[in-house]
N, C-alpha and C. Protein backbone atom coordinates (compact mmCIF):
# COMPACT_ATOMS: atom_id res chain seq x y z
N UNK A 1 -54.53 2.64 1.38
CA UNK A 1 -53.49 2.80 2.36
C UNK A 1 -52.40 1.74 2.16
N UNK A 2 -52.71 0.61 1.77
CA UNK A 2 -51.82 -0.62 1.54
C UNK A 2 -50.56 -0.64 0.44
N UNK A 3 -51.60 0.47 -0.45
CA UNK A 3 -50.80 0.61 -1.62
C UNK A 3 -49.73 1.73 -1.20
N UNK A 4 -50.40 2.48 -0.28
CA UNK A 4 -48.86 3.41 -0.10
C UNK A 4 -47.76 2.46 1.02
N UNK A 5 -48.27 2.11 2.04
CA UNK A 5 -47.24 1.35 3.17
C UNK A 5 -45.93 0.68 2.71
N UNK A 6 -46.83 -0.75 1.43
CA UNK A 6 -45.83 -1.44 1.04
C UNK A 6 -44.44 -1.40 -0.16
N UNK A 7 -45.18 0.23 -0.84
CA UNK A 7 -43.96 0.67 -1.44
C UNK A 7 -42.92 1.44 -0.66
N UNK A 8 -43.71 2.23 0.08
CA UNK A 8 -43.06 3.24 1.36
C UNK A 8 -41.52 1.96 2.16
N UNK A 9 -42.35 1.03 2.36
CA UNK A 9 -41.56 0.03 3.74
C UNK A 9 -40.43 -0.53 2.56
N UNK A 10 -40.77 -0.59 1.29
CA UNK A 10 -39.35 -1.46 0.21
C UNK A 10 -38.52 -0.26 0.05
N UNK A 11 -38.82 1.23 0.32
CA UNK A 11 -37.98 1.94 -0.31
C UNK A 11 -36.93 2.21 1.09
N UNK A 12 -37.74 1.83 2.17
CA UNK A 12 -36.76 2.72 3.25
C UNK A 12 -35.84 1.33 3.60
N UNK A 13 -36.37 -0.08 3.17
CA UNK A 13 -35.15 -1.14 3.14
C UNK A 13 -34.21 -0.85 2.19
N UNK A 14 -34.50 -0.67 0.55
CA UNK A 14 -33.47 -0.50 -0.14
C UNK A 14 -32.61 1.18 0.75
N UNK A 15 -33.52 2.09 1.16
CA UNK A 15 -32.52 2.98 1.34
C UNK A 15 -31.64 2.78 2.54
N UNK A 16 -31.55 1.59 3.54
CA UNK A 16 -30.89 1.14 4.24
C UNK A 16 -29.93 0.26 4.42
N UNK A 17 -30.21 -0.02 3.22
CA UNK A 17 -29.37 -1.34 2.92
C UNK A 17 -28.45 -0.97 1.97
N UNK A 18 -28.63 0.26 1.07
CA UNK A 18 -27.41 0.39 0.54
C UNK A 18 -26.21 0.90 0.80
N UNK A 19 -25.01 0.63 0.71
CA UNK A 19 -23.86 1.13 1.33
C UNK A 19 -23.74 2.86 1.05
N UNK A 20 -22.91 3.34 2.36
CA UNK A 20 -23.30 5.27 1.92
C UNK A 20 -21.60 5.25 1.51
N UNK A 21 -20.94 4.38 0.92
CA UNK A 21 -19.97 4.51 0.90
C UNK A 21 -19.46 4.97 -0.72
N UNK A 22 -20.59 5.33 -1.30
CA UNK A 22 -20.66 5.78 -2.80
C UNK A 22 -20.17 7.26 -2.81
N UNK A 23 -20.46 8.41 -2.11
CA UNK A 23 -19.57 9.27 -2.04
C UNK A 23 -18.54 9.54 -1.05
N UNK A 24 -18.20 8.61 -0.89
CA UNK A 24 -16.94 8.94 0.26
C UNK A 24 -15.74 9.55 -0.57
N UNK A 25 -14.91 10.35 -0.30
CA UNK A 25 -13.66 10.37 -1.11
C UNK A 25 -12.83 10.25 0.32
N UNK A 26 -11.89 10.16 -0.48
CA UNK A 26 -10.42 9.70 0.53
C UNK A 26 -9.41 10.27 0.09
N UNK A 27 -9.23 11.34 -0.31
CA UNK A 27 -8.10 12.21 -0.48
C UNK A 27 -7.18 12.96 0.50
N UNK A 28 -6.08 12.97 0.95
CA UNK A 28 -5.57 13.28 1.69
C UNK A 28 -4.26 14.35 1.26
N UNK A 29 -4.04 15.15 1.87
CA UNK A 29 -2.97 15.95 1.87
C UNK A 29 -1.50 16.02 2.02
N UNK A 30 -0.67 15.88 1.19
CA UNK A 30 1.11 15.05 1.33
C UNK A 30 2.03 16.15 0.45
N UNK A 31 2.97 16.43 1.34
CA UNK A 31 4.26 17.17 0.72
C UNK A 31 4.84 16.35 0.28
N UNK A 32 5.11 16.70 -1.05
CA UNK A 32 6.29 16.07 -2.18
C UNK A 32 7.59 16.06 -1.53
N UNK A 33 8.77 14.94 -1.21
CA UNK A 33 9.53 15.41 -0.74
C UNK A 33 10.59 14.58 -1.48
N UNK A 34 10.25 13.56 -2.40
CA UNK A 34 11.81 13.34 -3.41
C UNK A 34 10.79 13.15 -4.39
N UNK A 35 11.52 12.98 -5.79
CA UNK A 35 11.29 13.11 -6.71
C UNK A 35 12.29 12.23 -7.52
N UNK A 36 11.64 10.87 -7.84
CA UNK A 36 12.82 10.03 -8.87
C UNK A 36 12.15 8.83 -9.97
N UNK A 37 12.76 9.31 -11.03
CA UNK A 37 12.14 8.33 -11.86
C UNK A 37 10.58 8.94 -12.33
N UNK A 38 9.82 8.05 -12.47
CA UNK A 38 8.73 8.25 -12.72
C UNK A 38 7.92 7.86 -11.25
N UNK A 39 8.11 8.17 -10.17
CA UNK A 39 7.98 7.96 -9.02
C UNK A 39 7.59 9.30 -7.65
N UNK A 40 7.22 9.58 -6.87
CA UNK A 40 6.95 10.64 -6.12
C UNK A 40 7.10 10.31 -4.49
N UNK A 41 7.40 10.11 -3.72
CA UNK A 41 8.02 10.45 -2.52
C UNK A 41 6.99 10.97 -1.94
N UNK A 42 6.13 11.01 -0.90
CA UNK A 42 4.81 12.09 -0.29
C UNK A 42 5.26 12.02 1.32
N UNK A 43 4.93 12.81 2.10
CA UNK A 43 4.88 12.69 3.33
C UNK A 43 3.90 13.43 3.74
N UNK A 44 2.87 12.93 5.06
CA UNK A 44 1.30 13.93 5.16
C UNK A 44 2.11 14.20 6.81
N UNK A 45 1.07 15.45 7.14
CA UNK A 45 1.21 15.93 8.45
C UNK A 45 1.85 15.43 9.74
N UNK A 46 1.06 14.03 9.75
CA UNK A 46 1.55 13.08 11.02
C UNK A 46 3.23 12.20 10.40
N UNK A 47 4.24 12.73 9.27
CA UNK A 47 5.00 12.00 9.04
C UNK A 47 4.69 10.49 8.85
N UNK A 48 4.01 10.09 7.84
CA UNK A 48 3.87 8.70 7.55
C UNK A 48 3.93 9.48 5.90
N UNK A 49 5.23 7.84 5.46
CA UNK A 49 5.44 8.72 3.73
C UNK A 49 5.15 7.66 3.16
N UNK A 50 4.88 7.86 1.90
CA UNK A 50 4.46 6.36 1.06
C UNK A 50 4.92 7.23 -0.17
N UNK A 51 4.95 6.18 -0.92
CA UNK A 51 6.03 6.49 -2.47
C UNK A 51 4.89 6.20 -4.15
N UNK A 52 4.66 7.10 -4.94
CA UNK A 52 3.38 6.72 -5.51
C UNK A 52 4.05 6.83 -6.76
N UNK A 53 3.56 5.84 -7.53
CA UNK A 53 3.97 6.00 -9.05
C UNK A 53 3.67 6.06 -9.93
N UNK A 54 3.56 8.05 -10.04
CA UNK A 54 3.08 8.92 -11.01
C UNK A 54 3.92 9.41 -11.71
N UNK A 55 3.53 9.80 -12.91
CA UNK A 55 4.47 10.93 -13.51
C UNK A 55 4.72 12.11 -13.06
N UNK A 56 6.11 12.73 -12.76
CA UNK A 56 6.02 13.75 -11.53
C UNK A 56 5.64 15.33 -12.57
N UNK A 57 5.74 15.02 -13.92
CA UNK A 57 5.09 16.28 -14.80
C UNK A 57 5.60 17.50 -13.81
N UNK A 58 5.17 18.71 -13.64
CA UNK A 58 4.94 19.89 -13.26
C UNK A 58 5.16 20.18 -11.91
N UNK A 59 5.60 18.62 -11.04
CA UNK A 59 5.31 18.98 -9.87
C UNK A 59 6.80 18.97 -9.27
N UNK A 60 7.19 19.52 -8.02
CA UNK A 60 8.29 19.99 -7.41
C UNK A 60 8.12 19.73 -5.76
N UNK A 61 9.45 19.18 -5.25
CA UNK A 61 9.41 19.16 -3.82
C UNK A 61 9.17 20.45 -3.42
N UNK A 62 8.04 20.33 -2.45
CA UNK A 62 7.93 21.52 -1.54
C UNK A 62 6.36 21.31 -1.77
N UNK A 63 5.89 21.06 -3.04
CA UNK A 63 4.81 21.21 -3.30
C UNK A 63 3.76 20.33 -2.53
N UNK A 64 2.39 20.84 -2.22
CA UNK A 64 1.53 20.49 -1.44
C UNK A 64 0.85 19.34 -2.44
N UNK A 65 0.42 18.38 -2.60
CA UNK A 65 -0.37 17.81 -3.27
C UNK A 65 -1.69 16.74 -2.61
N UNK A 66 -2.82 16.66 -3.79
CA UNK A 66 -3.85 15.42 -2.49
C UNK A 66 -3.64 14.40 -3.35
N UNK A 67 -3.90 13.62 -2.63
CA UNK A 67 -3.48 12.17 -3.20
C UNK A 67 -5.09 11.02 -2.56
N UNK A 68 -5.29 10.64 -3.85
CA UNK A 68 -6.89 9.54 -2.89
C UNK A 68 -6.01 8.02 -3.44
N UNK A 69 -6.00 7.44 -2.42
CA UNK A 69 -4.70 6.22 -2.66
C UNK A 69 -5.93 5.23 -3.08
N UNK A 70 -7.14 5.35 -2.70
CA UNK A 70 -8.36 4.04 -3.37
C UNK A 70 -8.04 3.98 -5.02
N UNK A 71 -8.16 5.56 -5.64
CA UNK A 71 -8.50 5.69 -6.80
C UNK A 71 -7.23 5.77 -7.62
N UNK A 72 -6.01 5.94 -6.92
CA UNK A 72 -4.75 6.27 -7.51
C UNK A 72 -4.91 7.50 -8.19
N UNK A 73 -5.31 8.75 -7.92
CA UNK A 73 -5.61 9.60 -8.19
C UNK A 73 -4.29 11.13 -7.41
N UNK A 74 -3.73 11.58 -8.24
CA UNK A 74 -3.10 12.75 -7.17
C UNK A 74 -3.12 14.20 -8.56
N UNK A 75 -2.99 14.86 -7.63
CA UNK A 75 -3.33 16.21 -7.84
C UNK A 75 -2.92 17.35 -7.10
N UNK A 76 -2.63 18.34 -7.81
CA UNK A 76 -1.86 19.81 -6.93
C UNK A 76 -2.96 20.32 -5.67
N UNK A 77 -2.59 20.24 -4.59
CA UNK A 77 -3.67 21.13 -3.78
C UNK A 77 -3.79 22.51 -3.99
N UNK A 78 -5.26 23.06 -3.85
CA UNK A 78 -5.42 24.73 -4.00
C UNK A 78 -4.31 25.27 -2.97
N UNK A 79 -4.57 24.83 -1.88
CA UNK A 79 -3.80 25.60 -1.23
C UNK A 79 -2.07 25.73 -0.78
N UNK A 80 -1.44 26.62 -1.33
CA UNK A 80 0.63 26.11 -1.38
C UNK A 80 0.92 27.13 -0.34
N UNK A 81 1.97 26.63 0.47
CA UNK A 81 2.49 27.64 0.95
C UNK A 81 3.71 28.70 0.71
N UNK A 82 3.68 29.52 1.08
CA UNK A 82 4.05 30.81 0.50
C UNK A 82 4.93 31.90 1.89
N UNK A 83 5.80 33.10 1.26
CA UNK A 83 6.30 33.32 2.53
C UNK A 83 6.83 34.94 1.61
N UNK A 84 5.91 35.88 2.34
CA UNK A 84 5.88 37.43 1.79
C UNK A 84 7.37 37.62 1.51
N UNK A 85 7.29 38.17 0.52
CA UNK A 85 9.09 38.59 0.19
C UNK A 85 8.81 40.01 -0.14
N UNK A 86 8.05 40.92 -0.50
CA UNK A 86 8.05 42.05 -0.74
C UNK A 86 5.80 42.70 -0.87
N UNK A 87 5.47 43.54 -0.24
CA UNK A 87 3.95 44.18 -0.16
C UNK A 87 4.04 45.26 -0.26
N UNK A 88 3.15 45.96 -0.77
CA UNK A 88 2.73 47.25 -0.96
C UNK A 88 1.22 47.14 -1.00
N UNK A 89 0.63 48.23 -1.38
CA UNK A 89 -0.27 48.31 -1.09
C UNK A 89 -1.89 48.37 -2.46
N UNK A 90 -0.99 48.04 -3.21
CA UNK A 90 -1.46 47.41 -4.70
C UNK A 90 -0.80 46.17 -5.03
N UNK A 91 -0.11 45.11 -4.48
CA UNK A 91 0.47 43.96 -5.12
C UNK A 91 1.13 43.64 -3.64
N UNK A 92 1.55 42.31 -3.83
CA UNK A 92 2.53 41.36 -2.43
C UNK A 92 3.04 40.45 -3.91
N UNK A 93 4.72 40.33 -3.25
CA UNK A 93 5.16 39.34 -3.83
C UNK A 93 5.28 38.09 -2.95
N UNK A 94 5.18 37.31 -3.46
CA UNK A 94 5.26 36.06 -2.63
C UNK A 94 6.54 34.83 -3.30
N UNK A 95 7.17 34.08 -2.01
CA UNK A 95 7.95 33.18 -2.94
C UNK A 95 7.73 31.42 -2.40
N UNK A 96 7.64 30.68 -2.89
CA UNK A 96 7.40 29.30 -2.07
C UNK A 96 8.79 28.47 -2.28
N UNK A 97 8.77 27.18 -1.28
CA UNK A 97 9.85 26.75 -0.75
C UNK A 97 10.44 26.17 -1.67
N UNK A 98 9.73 25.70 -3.29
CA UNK A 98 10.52 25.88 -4.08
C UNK A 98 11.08 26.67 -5.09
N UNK A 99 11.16 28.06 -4.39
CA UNK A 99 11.90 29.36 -5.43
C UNK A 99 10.55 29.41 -5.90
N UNK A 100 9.75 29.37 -6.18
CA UNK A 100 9.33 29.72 -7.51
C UNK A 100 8.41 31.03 -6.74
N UNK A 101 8.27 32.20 -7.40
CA UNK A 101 8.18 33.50 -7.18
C UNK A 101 6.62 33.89 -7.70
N UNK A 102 5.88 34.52 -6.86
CA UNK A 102 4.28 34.65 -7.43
C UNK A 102 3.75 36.14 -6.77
N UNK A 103 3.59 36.92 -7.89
CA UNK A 103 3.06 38.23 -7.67
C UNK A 103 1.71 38.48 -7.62
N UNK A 104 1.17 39.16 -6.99
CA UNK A 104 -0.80 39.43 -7.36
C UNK A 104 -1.17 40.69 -6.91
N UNK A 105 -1.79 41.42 -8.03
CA UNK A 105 -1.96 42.33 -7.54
C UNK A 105 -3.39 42.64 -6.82
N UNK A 106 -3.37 43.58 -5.82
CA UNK A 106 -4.42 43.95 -4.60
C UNK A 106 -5.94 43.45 -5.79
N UNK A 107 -6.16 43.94 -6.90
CA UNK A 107 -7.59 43.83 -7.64
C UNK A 107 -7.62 42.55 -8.26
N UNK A 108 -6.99 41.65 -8.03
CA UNK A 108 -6.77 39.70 -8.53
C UNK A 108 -7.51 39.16 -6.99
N UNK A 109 -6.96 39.93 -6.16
CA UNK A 109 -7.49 38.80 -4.86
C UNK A 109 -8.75 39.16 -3.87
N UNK A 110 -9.08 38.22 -3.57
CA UNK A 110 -10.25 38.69 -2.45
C UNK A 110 -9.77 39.08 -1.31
N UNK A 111 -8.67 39.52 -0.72
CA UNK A 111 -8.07 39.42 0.66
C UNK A 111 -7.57 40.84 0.62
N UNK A 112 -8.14 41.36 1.98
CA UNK A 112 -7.32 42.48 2.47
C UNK A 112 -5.71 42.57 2.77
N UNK A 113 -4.76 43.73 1.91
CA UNK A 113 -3.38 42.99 1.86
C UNK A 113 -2.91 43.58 3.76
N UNK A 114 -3.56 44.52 3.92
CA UNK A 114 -3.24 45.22 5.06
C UNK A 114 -2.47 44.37 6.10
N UNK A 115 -3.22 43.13 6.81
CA UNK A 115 -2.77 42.61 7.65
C UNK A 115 -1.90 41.56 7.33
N UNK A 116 -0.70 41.52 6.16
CA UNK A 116 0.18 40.68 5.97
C UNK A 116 1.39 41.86 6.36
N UNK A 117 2.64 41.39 6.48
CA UNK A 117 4.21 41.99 6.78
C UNK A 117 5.27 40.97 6.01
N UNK A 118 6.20 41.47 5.40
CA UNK A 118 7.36 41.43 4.98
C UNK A 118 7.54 40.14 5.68
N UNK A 119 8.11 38.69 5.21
CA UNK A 119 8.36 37.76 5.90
C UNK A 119 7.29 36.62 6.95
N UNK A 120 5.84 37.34 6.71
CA UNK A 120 5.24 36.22 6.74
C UNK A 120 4.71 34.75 6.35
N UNK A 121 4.82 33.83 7.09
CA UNK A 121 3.99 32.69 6.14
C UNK A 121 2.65 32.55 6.13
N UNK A 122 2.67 32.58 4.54
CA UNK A 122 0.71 32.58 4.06
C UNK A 122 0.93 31.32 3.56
N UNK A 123 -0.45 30.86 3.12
CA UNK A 123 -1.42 29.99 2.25
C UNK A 123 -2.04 30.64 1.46
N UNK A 124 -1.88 30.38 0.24
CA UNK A 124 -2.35 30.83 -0.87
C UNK A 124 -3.43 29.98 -1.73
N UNK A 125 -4.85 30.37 -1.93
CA UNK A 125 -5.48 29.30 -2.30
C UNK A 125 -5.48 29.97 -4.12
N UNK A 126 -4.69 28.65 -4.61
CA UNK A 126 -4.80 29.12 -6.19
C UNK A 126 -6.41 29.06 -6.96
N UNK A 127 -6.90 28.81 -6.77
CA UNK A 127 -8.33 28.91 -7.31
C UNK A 127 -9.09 29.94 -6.91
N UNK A 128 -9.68 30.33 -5.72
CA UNK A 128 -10.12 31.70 -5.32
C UNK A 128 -9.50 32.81 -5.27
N UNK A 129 -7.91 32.78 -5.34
CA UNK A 129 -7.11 33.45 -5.13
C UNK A 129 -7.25 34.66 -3.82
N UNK A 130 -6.97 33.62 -2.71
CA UNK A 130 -7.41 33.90 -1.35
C UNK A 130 -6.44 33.71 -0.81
N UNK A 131 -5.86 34.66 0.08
CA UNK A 131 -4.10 34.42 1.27
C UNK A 131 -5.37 34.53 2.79
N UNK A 132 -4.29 33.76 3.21
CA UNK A 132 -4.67 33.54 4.63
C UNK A 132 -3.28 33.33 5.40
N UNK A 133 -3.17 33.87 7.10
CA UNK A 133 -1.68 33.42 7.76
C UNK A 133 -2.13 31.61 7.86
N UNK A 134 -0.11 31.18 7.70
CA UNK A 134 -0.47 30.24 7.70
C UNK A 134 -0.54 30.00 9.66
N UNK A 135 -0.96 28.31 9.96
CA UNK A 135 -1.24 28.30 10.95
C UNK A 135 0.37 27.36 11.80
């Protein structure tokens, strides 16, 4: 019995004692909103902007991006917003706030096109390729 207790009682100290802060991520969600230099401009939901200095490569104001400020890490978010410019009932065109124009047809996406209209705003998740209204 001794032999099980006193390994049992070291493992549940080490498992208490170590910090759970090993998978935390801290990524947060920020609209691109200038663009200069080798530099990026972000602003998140609650309007607090901070200025990060990345190479802005591929990316464009309007664009949604996450940003984990521990790791200096940023990246395109799946999800952009989007605003119906033309549907039918095999394809929706879609256009986002920076022009840039994105078609899909009804057998690309998982989403029923039915309950979208001409001039709505969606969220578009580029990876599942999933529309949802936005909120």
């Amino acid at each position: 019995m001794k032999k099980f207790v006193m390994p049992a009682i070291a493992m549940l100290f080490l498992f208490c004692t170590i910090s759970s802060s090993f998978g935390d991520t801290y990524w947060e969600t920020y609209e691109v909103v200038e663009i200069s230099g080798n530099s990026l401009t972000l602003v998140n939901n609650e309007g607090a902007q901070i200025e990060v200095n990345k190479d802005p490569k591929d990316y464009k104001v309007g664009y949604n991006v996450r940003y984990d400020d521990v790791r200096d890490v940023l990246k395109k978010d799946r999800w952009q917003d989007y605003t119906v410019r033309k549907i039918s009932s095999s394809s929706i065109t879609m256009v986002h706030k920076t022009g840039d124009t994105l078609t899909l047809k009804s057998g690309e996406m998982k989403t029923n096109l039915g309950k979208f209209k001409k001039g709505d705003m969606i969220r578009y998740d580029s990876v599942d390729k999933h529309l949802k209204l936005a909120e």
